[in-house]
C-alpha atoms as a PDB file:
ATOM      1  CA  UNK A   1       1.272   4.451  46.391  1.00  0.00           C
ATOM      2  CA  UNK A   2       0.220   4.429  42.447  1.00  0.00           C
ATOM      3  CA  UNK A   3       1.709   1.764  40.999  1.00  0.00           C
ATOM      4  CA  UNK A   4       3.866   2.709  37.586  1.00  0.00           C
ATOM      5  CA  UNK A   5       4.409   0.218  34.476  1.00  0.00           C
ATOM      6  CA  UNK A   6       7.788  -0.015  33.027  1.00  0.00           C
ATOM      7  CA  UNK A   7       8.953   2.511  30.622  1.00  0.00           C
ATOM      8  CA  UNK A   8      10.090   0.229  27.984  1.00  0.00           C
ATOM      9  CA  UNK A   9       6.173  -1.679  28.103  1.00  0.00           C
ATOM     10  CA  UNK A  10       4.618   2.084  27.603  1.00  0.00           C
ATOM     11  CA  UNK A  11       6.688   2.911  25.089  1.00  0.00           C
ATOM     12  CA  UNK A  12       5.915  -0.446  22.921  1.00  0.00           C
ATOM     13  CA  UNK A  13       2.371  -0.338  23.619  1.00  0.00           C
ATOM     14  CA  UNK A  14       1.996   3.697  23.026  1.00  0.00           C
ATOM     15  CA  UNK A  15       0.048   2.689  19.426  1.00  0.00           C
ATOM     16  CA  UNK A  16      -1.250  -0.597  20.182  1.00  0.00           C
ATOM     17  CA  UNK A  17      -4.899   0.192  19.793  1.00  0.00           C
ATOM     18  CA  UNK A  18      -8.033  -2.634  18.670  1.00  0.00           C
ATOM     19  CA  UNK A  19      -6.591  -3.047  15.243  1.00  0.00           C
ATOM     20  CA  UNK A  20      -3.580  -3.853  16.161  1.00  0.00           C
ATOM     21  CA  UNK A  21      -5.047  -6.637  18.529  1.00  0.00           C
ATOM     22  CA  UNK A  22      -7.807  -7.595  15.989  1.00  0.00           C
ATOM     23  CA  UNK A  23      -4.813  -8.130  13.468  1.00  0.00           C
ATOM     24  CA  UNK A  24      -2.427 -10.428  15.857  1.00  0.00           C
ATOM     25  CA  UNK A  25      -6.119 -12.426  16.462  1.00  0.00           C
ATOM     26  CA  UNK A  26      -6.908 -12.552  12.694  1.00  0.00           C
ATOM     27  CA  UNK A  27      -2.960 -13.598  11.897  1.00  0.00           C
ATOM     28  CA  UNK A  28      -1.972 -10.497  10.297  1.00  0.00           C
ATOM     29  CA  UNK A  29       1.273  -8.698  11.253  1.00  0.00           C
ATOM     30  CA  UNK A  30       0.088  -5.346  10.487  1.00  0.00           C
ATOM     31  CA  UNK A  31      -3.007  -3.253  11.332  1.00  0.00           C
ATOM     32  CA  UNK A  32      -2.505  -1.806   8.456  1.00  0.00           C
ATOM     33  CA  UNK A  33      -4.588  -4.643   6.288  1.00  0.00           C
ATOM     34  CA  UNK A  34      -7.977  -3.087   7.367  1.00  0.00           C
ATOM     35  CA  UNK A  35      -7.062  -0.198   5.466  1.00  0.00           C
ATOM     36  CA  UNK A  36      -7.078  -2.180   2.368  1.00  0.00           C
ATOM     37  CA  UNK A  37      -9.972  -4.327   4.132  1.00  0.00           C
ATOM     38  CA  UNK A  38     -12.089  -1.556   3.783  1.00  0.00           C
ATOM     39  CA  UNK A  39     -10.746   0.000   0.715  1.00  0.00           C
ATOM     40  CA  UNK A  40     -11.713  -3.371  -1.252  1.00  0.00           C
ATOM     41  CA  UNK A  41     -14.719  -3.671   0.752  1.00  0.00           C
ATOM     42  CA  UNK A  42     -15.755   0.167  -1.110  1.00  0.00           C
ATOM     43  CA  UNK A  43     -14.235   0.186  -4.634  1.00  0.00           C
ATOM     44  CA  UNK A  44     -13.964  -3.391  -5.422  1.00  0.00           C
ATOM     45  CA  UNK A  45     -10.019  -3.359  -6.484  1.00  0.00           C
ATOM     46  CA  UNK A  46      -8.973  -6.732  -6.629  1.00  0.00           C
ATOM     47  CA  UNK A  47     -11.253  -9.872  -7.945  1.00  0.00           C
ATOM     48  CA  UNK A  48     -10.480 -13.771  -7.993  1.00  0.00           C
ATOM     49  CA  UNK A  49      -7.549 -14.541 -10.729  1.00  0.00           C
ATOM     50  CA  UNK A  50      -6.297 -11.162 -11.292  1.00  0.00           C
ATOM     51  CA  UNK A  51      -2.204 -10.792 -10.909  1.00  0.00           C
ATOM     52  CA  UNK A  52      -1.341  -7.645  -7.974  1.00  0.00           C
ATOM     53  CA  UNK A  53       1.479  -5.740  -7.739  1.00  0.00           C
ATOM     54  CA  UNK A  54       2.053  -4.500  -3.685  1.00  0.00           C
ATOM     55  CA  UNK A  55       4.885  -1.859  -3.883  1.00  0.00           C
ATOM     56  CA  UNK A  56       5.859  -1.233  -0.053  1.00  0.00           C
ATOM     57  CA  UNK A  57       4.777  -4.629   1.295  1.00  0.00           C
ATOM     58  CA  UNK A  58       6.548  -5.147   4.625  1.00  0.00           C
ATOM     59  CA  UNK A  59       5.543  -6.543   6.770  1.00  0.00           C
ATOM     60  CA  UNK A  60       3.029  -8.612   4.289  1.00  0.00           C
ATOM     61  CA  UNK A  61      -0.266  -7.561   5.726  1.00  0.00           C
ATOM     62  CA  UNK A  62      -2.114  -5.960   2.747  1.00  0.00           C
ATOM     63  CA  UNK A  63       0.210  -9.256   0.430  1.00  0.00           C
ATOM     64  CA  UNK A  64      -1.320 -11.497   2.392  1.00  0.00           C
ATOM     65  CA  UNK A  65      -4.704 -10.040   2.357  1.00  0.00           C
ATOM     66  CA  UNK A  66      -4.911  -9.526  -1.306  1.00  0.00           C
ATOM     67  CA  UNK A  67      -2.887 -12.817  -2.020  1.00  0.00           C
ATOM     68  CA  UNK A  68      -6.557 -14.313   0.149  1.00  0.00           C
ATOM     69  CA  UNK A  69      -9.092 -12.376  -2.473  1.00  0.00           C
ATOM     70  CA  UNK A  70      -7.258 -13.193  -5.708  1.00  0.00           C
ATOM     71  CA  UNK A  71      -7.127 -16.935  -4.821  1.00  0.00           C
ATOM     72  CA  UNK A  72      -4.968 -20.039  -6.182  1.00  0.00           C
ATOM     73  CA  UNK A  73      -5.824 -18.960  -9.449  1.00  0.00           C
ATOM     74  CA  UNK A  74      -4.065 -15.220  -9.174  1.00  0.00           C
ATOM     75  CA  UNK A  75      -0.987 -14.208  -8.078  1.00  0.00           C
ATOM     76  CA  UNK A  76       0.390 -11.050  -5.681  1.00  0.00           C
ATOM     77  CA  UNK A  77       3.861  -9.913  -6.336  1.00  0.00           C
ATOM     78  CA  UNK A  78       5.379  -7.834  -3.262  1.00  0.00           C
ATOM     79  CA  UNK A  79       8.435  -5.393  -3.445  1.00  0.00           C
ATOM     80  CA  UNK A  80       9.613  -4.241  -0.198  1.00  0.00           C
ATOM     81  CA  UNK A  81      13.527  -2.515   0.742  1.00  0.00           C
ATOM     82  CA  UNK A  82      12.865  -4.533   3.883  1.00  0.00           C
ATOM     83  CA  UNK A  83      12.889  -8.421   4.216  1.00  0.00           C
ATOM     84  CA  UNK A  84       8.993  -9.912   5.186  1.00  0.00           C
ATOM     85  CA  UNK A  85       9.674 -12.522   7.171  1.00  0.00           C
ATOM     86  CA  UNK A  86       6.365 -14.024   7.170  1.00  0.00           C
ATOM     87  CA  UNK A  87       4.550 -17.497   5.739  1.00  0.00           C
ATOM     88  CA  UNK A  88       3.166 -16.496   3.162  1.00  0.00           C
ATOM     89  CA  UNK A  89       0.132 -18.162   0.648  1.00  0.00           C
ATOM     90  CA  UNK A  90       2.119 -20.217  -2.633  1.00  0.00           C
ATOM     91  CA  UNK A  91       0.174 -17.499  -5.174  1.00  0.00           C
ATOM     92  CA  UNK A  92       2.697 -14.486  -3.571  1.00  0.00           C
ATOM     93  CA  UNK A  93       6.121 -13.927  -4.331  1.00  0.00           C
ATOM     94  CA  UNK A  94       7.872 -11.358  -2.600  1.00  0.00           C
ATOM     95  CA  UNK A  95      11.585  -9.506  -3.747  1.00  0.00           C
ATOM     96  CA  UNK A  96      13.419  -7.263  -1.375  1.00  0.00           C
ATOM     97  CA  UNK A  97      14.758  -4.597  -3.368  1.00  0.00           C
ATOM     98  CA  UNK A  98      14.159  -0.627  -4.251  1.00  0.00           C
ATOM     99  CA  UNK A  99      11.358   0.071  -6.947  1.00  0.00           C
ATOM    100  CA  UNK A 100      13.169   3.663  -7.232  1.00  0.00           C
ATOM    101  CA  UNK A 101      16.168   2.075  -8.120  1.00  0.00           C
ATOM    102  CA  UNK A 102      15.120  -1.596  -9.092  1.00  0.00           C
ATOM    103  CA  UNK A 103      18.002  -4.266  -9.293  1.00  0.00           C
ATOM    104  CA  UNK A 104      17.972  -7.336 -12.265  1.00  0.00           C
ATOM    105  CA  UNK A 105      15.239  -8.941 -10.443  1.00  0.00           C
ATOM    106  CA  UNK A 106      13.047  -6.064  -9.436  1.00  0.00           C
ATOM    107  CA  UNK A 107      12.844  -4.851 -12.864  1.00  0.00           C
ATOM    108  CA  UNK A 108      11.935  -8.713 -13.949  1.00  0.00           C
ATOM    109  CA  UNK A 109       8.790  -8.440 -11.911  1.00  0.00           C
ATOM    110  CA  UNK A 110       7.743  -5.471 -12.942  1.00  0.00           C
ATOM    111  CA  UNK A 111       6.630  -7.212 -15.962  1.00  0.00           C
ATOM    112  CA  UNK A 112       3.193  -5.334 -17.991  1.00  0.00           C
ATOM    113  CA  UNK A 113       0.255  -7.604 -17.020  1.00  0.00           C
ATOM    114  CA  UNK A 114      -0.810  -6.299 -13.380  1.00  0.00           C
ATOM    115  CA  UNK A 115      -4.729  -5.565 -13.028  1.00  0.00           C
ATOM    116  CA  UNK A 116      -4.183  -4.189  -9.542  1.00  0.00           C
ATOM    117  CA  UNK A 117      -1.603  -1.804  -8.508  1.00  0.00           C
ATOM    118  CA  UNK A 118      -1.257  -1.374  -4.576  1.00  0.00           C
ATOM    119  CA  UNK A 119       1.616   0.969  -2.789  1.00  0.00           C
ATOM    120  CA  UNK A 120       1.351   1.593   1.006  1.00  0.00           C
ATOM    121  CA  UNK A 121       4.675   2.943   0.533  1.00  0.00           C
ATOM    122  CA  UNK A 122       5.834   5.716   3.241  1.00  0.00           C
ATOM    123  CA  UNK A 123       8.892   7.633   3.695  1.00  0.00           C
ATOM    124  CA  UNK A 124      10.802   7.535   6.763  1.00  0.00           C
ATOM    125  CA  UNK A 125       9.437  10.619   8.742  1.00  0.00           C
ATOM    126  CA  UNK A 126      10.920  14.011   9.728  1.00  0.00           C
ATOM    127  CA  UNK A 127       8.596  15.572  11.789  1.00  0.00           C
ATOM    128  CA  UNK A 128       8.916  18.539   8.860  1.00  0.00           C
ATOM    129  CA  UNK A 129       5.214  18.456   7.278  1.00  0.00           C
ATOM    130  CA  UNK A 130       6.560  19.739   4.364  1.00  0.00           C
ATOM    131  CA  UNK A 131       9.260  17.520   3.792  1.00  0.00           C
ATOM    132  CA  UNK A 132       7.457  14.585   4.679  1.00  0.00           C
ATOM    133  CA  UNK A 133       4.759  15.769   2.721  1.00  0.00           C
ATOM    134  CA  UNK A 134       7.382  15.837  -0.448  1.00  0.00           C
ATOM    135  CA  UNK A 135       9.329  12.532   0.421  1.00  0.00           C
ATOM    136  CA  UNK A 136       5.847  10.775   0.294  1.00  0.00           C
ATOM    137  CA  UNK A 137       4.820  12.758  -3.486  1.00  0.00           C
ATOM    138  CA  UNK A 138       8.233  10.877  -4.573  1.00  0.00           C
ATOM    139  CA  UNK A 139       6.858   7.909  -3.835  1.00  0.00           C
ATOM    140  CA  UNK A 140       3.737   8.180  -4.829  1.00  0.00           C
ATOM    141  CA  UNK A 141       4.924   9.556  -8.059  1.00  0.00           C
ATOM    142  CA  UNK A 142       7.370   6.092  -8.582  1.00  0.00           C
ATOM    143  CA  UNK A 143       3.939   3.993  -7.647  1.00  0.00           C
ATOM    144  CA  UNK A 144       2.117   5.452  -9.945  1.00  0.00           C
ATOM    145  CA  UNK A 145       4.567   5.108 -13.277  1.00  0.00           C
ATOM    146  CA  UNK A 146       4.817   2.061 -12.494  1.00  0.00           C
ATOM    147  CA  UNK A 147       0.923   1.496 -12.829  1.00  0.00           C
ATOM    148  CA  UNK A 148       0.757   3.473 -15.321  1.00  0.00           C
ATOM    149  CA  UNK A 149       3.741   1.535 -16.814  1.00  0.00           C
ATOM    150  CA  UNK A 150       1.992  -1.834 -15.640  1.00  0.00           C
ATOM    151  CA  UNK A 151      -1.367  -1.661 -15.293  1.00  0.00           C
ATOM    152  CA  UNK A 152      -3.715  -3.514 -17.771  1.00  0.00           C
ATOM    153  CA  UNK A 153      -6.093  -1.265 -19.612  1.00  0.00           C
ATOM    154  CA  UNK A 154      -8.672  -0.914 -17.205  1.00  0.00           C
ATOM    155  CA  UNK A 155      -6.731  -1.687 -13.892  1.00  0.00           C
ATOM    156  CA  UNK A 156      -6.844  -0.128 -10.593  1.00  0.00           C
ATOM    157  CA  UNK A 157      -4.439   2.081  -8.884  1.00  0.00           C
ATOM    158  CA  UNK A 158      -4.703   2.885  -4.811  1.00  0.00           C
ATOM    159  CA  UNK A 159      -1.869   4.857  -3.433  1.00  0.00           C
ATOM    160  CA  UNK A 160      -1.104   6.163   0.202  1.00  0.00           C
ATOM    161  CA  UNK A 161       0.132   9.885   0.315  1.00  0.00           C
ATOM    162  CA  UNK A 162       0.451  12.562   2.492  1.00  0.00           C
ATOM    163  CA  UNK A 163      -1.087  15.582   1.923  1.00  0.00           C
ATOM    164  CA  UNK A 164       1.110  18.430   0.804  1.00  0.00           C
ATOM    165  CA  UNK A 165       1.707  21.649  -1.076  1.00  0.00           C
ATOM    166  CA  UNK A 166       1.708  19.218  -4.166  1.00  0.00           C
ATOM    167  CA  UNK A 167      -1.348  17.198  -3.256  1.00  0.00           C
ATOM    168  CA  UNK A 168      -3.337  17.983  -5.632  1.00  0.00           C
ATOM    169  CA  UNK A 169      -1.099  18.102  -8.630  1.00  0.00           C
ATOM    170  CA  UNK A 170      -0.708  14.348  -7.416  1.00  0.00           C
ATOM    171  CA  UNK A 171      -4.259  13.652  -7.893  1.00  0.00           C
ATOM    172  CA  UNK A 172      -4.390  15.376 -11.162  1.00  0.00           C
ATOM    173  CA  UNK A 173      -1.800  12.752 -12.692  1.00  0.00           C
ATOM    174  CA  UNK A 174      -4.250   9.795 -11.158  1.00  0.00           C
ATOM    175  CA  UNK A 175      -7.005  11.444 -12.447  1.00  0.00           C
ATOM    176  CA  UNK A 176      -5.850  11.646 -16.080  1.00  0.00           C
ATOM    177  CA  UNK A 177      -4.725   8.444 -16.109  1.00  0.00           C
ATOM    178  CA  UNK A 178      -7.881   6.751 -15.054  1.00  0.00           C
ATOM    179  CA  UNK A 179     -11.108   6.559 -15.851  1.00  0.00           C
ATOM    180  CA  UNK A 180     -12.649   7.378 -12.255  1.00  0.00           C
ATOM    181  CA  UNK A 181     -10.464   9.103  -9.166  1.00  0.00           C
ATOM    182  CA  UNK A 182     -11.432   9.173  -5.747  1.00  0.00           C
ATOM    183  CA  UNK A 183      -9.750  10.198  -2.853  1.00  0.00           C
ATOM    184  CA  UNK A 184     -10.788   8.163   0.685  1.00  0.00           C
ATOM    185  CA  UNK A 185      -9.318   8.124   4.580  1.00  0.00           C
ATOM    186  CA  UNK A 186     -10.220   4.483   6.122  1.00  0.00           C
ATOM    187  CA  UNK A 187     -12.134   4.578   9.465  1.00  0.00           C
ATOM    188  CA  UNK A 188      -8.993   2.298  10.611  1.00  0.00           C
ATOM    189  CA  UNK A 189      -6.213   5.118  10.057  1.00  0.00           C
ATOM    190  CA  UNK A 190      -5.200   6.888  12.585  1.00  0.00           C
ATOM    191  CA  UNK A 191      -6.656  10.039  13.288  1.00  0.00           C
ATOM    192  CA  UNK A 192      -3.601  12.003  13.686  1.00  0.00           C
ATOM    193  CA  UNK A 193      -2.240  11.343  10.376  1.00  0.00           C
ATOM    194  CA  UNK A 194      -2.011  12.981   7.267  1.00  0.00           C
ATOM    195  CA  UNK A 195      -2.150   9.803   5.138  1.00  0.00           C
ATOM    196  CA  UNK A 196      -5.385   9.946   2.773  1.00  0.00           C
ATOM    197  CA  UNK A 197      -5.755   7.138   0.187  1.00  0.00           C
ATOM    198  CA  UNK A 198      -5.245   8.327  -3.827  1.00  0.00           C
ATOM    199  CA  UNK A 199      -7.651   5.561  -5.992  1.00  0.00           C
ATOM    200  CA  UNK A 200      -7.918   5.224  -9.535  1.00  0.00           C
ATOM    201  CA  UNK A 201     -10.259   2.859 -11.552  1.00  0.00           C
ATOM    202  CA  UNK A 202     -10.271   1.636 -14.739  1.00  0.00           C
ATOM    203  CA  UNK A 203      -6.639   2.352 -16.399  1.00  0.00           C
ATOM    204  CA  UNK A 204      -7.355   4.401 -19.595  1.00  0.00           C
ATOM    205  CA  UNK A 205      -5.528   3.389 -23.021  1.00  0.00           C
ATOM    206  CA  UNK A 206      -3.876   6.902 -23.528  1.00  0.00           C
ATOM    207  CA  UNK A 207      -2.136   6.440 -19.813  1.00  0.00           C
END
């Protein structure tokens, strides 16, 4: 007789793929960071000293990974409605609150002076394409007034969205706000998702 596994160890293991076991080796408590891994290793969107903004950073994976490039010398702030429970390096500091509806001390970190921007912000999904698609476009819209609110001239932007009717009206915004747009999909994503990666480089003045 076939031997079965236990329903509950399927179901927990039914996304567990090699990034997710390359990140628990590497110390990372999200698969998620070689996203940014190779979206830094392309476009070259943080550098030693600069000060990042992470919008959406629970769990901590792409904090932690950008708190690594910018060094002692920078500093990562992360915003996140959820709590990171995770040891992270003395250049981070990380709020819990709601950057659509920032308390006292959200607002306080949201201070001008940034030179990266990162949001791996998602919306808690539906199933509905189009309404996920829109939830996401509301978040990607708060990430990116915020940059532009932010951002030092000539500062980068890199936003997760999913695709939708208003897509490209999205990257429009990005595009006229920065001096070079480029859309890019990781090899890490998965390849059932509708995520795609919004960058902008190089913050214009009239942003």
């Amino acid at each position: 007789m076939r031997s079965r596994r236990p329903k509950n160890k399927r179901a927990s293991n039914q996304w567990a793929d090699h990034y997710t076991r390359r990140a628990r080796k590497d110390k990372f408590p999200a698969r998620s960071v070689y996203k940014l891994q190779e979206i830094q290793k392309r476009f070259h969107l943080i550098r030693r000293g600069d000060r990042v903004l992470d919008l959406g950073c629970a769990p901590g994976a792409w904090t932690k990974f950008a708190a690594g490039i910018a060094g002692p010398a920078g500093a990562v702030v992360g915003i996140d409605i959820k709590k990171v429970d995770l040891d992270l390096p003395g250049n981070v500091s990380v709020l819990q609150g709601d950057v659509l509806a920032p308390d006292a001390a959200v607002a306080a970190a949201l201070a001008p002076g940034f030179r990266a921007v990162l949001s791996d912000m998602a919306p808690a999904t539906t199933g509905h394409r189009d309404v996920d698609a829109a939830r996401s476009l509301t978040l990607g819209e708060a990430a990116l007034g915020i940059a532009r609110a932010h951002l030092l001239p000539g500062g980068h932007f890199v936003c997760k969205i999913f695709q939708g009717p208003d897509f490209e009206a999205f990257v429009r915004q990005v595009r006229n706000a920065f001096s070079t747009q480029r859309l890019y999909k990781p090899q890490s994503s998965r390849k059932a998702s509708r995520e795609i990666f919004v960058i902008g480089k190089g913050r214009t003045q009239e942003a």
